[in-house]
N, C-alpha and C. Protein backbone atom coordinates (compact mmCIF):
# COMPACT_ATOMS: atom_id res chain seq x y z
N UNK A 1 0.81 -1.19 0.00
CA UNK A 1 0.00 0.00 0.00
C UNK A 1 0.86 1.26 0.00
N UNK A 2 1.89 1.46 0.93
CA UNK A 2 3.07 2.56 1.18
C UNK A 2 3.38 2.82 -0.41
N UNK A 3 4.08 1.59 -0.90
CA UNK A 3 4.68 1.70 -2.15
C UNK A 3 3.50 2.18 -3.54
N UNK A 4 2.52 2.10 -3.60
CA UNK A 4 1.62 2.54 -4.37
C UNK A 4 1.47 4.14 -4.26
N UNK A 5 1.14 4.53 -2.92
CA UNK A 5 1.13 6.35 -2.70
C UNK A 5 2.08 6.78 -2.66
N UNK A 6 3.77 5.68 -2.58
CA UNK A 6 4.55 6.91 -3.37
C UNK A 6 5.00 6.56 -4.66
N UNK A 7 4.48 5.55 -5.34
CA UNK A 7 4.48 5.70 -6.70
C UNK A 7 3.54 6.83 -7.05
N UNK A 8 2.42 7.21 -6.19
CA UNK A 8 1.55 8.20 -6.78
C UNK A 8 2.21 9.35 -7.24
N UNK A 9 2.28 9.51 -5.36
CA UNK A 9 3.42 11.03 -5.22
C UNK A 9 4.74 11.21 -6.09
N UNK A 10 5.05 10.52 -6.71
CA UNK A 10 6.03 10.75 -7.45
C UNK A 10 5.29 11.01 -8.78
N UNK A 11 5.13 10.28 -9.62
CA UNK A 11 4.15 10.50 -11.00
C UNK A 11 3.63 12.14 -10.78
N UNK A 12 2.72 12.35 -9.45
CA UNK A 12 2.12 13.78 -8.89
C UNK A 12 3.50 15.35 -9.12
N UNK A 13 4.17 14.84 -8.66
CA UNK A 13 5.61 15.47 -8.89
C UNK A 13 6.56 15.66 -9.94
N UNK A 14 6.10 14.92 -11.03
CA UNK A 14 6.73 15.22 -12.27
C UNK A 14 6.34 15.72 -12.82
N UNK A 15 6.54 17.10 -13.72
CA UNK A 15 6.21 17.67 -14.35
C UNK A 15 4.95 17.03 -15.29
N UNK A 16 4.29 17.40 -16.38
CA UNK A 16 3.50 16.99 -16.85
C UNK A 16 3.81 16.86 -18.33
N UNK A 17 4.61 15.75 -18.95
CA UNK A 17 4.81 15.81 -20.79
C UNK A 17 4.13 16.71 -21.27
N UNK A 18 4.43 17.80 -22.52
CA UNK A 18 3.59 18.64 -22.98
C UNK A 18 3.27 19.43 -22.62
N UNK A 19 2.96 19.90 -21.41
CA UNK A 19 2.34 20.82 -20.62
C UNK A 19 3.27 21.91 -21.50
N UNK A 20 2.31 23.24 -21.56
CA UNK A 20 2.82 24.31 -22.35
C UNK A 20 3.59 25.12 -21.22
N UNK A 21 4.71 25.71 -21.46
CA UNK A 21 5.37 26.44 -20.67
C UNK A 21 4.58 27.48 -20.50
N UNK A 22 4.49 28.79 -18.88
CA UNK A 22 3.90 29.65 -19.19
C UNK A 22 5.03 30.92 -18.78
N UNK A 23 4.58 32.33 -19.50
CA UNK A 23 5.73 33.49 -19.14
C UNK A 23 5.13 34.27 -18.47
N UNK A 24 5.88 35.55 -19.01
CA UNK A 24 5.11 36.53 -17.87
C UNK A 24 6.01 37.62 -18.92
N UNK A 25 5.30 38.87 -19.19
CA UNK A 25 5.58 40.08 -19.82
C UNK A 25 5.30 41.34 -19.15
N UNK A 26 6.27 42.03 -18.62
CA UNK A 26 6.16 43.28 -18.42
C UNK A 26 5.96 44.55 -19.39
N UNK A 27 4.91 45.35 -19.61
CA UNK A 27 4.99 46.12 -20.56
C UNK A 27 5.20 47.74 -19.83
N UNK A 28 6.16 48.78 -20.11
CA UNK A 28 6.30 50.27 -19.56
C UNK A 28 5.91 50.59 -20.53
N UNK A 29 5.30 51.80 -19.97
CA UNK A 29 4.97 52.78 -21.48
C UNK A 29 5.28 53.69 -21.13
N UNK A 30 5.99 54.72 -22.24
CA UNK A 30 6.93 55.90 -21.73
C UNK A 30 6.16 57.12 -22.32
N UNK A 31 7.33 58.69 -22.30
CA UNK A 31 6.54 59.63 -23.41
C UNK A 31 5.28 59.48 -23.05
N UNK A 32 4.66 59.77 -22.21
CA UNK A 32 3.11 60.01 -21.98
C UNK A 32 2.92 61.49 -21.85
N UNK A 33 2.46 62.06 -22.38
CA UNK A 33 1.63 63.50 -22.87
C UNK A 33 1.10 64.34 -21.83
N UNK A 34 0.33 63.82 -20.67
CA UNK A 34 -0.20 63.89 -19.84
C UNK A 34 -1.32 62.37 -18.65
N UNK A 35 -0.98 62.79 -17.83
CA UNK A 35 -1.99 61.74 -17.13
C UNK A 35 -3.53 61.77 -17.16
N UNK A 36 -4.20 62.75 -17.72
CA UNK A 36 -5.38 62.08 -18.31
C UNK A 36 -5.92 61.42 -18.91
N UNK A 37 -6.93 60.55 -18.74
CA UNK A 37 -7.89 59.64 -19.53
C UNK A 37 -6.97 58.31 -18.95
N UNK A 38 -6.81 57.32 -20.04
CA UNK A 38 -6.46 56.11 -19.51
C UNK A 38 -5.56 55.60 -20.98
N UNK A 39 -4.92 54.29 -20.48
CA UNK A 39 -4.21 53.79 -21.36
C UNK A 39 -4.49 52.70 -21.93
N UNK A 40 -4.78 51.92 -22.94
CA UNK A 40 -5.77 51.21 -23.69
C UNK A 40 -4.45 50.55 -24.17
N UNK A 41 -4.54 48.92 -23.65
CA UNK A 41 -3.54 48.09 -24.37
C UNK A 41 -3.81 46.72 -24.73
N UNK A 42 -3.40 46.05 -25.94
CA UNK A 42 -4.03 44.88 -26.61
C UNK A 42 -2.85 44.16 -27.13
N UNK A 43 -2.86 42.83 -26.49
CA UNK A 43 -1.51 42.05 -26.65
C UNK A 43 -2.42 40.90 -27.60
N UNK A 44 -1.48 40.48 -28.62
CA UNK A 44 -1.87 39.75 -29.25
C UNK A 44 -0.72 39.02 -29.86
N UNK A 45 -1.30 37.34 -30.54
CA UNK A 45 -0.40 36.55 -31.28
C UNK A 45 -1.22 36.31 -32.64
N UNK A 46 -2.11 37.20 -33.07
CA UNK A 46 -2.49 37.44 -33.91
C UNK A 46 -2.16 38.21 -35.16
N UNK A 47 -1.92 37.91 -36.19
CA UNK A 47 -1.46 39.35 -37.20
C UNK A 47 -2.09 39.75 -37.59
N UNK A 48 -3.38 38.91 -38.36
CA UNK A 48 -4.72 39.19 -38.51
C UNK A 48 -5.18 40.26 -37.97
N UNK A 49 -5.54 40.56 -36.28
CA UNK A 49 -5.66 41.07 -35.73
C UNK A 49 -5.20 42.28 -35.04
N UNK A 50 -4.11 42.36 -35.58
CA UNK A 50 -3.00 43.93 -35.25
C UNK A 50 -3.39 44.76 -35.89
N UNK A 51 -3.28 46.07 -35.55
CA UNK A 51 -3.58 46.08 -33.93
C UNK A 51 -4.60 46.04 -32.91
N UNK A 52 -5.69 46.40 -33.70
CA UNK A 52 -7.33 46.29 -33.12
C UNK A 52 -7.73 44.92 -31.99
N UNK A 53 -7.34 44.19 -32.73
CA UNK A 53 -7.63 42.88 -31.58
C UNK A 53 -9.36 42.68 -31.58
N UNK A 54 -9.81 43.21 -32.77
CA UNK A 54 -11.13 43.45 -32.69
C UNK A 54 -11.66 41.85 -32.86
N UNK A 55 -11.58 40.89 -33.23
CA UNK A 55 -12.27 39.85 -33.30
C UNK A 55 -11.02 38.82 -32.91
N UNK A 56 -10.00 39.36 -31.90
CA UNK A 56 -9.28 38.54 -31.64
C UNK A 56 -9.83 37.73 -30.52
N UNK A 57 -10.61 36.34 -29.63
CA UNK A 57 -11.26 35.95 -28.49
C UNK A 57 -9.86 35.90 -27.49
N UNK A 58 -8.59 35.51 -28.35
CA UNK A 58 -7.85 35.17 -27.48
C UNK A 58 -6.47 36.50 -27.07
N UNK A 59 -7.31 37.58 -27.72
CA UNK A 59 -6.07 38.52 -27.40
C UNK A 59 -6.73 39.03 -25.94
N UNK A 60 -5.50 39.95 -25.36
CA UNK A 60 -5.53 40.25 -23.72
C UNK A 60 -5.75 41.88 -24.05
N UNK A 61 -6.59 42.10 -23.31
CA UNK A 61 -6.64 43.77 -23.82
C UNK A 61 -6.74 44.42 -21.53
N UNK A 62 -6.68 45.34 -21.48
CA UNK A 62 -6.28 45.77 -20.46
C UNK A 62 -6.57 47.42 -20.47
N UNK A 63 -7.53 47.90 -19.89
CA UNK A 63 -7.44 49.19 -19.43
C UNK A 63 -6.91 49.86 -18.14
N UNK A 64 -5.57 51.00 -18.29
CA UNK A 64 -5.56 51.47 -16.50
C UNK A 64 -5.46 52.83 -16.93
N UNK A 65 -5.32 53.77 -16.00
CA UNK A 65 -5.64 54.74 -15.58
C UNK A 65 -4.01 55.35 -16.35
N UNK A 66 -4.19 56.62 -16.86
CA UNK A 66 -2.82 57.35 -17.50
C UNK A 66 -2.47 57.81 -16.98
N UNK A 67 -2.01 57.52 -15.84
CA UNK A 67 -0.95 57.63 -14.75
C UNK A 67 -0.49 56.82 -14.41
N UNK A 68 -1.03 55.55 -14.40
CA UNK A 68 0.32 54.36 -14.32
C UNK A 68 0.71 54.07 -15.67
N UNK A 69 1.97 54.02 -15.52
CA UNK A 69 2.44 53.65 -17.06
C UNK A 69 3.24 52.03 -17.03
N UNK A 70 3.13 51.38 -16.16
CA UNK A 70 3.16 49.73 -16.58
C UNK A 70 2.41 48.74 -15.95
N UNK A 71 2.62 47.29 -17.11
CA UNK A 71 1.50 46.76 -16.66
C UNK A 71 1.92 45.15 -16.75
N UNK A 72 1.86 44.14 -16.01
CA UNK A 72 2.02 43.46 -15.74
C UNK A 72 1.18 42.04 -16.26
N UNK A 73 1.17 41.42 -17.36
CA UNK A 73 0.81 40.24 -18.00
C UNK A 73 1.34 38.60 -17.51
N UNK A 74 0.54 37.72 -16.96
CA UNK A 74 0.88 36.44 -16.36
C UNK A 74 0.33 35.56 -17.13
N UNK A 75 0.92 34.53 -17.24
CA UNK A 75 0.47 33.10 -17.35
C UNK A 75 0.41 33.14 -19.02
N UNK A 76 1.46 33.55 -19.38
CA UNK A 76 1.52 33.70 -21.25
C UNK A 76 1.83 32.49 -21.70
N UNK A 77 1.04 31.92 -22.75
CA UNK A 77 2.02 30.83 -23.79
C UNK A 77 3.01 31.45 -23.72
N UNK A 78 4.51 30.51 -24.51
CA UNK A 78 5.12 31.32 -24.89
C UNK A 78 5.16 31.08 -26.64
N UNK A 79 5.28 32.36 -27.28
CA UNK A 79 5.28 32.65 -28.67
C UNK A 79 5.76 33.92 -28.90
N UNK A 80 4.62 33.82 -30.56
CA UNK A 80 5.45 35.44 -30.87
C UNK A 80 4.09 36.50 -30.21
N UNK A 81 4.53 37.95 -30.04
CA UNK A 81 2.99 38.37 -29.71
C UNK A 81 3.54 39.85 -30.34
N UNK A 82 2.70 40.65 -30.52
CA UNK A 82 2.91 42.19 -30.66
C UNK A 82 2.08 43.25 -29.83
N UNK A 83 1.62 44.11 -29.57
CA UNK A 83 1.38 44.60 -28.15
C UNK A 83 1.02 46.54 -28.97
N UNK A 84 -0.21 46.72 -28.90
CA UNK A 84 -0.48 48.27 -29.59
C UNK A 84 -0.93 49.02 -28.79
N UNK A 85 -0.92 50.26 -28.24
CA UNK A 85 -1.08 50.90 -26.89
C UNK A 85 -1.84 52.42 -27.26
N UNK A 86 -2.85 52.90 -26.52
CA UNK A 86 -3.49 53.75 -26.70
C UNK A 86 -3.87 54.77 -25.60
N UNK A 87 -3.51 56.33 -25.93
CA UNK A 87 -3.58 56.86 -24.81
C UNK A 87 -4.88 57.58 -25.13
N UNK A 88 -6.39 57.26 -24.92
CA UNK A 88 -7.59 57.23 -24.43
C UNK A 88 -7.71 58.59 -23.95
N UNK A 89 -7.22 59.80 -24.09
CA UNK A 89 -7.32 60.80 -23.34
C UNK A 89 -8.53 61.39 -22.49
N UNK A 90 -9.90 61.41 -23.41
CA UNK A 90 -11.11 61.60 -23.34
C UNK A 90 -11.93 60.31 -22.78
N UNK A 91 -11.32 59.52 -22.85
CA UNK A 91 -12.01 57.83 -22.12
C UNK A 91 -13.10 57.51 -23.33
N UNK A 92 -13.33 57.50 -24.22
CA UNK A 92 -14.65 57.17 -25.07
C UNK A 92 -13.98 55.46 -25.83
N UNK A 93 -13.19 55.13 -25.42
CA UNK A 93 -12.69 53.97 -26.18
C UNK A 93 -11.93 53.75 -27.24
N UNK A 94 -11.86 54.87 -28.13
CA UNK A 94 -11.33 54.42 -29.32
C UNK A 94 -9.95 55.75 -29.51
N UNK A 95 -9.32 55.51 -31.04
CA UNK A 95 -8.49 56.38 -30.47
C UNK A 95 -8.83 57.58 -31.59
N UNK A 96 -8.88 58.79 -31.09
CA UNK A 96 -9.62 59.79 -32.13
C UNK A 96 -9.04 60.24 -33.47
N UNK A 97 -9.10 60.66 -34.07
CA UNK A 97 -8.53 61.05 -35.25
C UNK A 97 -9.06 62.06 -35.76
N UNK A 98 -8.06 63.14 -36.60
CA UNK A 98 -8.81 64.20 -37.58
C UNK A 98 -8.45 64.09 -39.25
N UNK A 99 -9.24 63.81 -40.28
CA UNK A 99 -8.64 63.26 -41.31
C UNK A 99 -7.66 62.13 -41.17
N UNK A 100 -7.59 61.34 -40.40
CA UNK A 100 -7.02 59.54 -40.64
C UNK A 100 -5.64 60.15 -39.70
N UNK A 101 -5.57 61.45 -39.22
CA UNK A 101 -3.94 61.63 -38.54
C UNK A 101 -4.77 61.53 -36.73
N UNK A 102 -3.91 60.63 -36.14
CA UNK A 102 -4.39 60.24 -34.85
C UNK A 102 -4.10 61.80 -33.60
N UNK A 103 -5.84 61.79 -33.50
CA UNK A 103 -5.25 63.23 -32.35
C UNK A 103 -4.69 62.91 -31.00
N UNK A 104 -5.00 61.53 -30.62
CA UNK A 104 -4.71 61.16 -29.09
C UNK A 104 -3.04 59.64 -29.65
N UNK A 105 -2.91 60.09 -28.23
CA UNK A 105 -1.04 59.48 -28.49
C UNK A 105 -1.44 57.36 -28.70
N UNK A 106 -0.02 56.68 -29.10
CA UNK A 106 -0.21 55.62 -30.19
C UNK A 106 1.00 54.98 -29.65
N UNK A 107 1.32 53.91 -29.36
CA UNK A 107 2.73 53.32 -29.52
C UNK A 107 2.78 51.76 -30.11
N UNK A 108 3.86 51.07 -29.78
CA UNK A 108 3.68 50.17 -30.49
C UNK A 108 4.58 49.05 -29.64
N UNK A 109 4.72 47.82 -29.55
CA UNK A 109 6.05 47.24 -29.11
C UNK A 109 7.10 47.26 -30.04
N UNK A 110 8.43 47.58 -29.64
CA UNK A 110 9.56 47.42 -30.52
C UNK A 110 9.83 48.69 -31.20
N UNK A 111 8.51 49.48 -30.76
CA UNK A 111 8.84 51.09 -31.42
C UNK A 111 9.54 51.19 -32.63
N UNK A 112 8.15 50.15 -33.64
CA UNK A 112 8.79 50.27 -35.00
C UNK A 112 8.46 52.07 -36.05
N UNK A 113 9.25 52.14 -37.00
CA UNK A 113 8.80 53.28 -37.27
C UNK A 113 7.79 53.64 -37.44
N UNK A 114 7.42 54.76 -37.59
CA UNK A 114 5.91 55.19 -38.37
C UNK A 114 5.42 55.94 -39.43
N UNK A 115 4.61 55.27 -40.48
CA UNK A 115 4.63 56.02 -42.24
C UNK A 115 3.48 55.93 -42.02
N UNK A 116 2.48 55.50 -43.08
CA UNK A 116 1.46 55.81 -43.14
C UNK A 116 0.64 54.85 -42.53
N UNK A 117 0.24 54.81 -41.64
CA UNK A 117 -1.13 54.15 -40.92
C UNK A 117 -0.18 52.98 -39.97
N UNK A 118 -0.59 52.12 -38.97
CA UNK A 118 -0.21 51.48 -38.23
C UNK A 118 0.98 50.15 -38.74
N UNK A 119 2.17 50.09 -38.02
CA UNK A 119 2.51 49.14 -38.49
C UNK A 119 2.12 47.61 -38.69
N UNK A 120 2.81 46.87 -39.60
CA UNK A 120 2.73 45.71 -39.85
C UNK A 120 2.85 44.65 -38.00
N UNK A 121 2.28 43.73 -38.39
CA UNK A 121 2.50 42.29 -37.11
C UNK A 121 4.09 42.12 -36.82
N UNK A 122 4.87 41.58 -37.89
CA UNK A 122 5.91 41.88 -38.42
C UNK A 122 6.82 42.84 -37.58
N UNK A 123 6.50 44.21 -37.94
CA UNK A 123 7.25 45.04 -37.42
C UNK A 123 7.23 45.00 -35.88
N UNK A 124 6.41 44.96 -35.10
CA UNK A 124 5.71 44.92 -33.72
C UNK A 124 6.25 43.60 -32.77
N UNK A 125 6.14 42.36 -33.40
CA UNK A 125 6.23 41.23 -33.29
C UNK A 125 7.12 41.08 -32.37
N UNK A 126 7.40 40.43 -31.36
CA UNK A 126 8.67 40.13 -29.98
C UNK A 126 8.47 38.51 -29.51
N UNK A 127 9.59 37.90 -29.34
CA UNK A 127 9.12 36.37 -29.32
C UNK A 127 8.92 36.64 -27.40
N UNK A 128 8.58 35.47 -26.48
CA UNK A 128 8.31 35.38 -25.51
C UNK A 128 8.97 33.68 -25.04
N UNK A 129 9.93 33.94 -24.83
CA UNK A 129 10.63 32.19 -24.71
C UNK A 129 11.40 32.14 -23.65
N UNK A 130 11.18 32.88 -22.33
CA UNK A 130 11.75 32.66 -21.47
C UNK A 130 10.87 33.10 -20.25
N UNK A 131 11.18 32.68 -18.97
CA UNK A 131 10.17 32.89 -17.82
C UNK A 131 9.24 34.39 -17.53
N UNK A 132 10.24 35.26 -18.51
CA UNK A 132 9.84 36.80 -17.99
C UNK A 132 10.55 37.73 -19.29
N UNK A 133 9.48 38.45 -19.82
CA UNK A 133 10.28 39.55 -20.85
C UNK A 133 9.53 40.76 -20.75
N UNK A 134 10.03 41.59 -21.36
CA UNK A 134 9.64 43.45 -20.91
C UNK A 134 9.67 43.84 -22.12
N UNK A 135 8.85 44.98 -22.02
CA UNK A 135 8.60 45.62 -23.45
C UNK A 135 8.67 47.16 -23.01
N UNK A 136 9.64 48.03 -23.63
CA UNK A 136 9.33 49.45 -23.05
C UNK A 136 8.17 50.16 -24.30
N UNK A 137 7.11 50.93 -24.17
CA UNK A 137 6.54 51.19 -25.47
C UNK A 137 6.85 52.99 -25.74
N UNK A 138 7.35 53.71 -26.58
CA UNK A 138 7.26 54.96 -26.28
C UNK A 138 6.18 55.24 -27.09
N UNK A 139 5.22 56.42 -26.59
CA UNK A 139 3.66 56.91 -27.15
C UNK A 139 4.36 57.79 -27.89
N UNK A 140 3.28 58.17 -29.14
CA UNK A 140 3.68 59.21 -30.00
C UNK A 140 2.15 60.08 -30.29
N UNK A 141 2.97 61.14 -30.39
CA UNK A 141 1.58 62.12 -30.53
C UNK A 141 1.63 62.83 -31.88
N UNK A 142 0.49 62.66 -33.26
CA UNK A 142 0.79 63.86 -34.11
C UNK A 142 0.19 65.25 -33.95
N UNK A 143 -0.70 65.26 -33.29
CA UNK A 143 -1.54 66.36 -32.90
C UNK A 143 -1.23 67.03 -31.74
């Protein structure tokens, strides 16, 4: 009987074959304009979906207050992901625009450049393959 519950306890104690590793991502966001409104952020392993995350089920989206500027993500697969950040000034959700040029501030992970309209998955893209990775984002304002 002894020898059976610690055959259990052992089997119980080994890791689990397959089991997906999980991470953890720190994201800062810098260059903030002012601390009003809030900061609007959407992590995704989607490309499809960059940056909107609009019909993504499995992207992580996160609202805080624009005064804290980082934010703390647990229990990640690990993969590739890209990460689009929005400074919400007015709180209405979305991010405003006058003629297609963004009036409220924009960043990106990897702080790829910026031409005309949002970057590519691609450009954004950061792998996640170790227990813990950080992303600094700097916001940009054209207005």
């Amino acid at each position: 009987m002894r020898v059976r519950r610690a055959g259990a306890a052992l089997l119980l104690a080994v890791p689990l074959i397959g089991a997906t590793p999980l991470a953890a991502l720190d994201v800062a966001v810098e260059n903030m304009r002012s601390a009003k409104g809030l900061i609007r952020i959407c992590l995704t392993a989607d490309p499809d979906n960059f940056p909107n995350c609009v019909d993504d089920r499995d992207a992580v989206t996160r609202t805080i207050p624009a005064g804290q500027h980082a934010l703390h993500f647990g229990a990640l697969p690990r993969g590739d992901y890209a990460v689009a950040v929005i400074h919400d000034e007015n709180g209405n959700a979305k991010l405003d625009t006058f003629m297609g040029i963004p009036k409220e501030g924009f960043g990106f992970s990897r702080n790829p450049p910026i031409r005309f309209g949002p970057p590519r998955f691609t450009a954004a893209r950061f792998r996640i393959d170790s227990d813990a990775e950080s992303q600094q984002i700097r916001m940009r304002y054209m207005l």
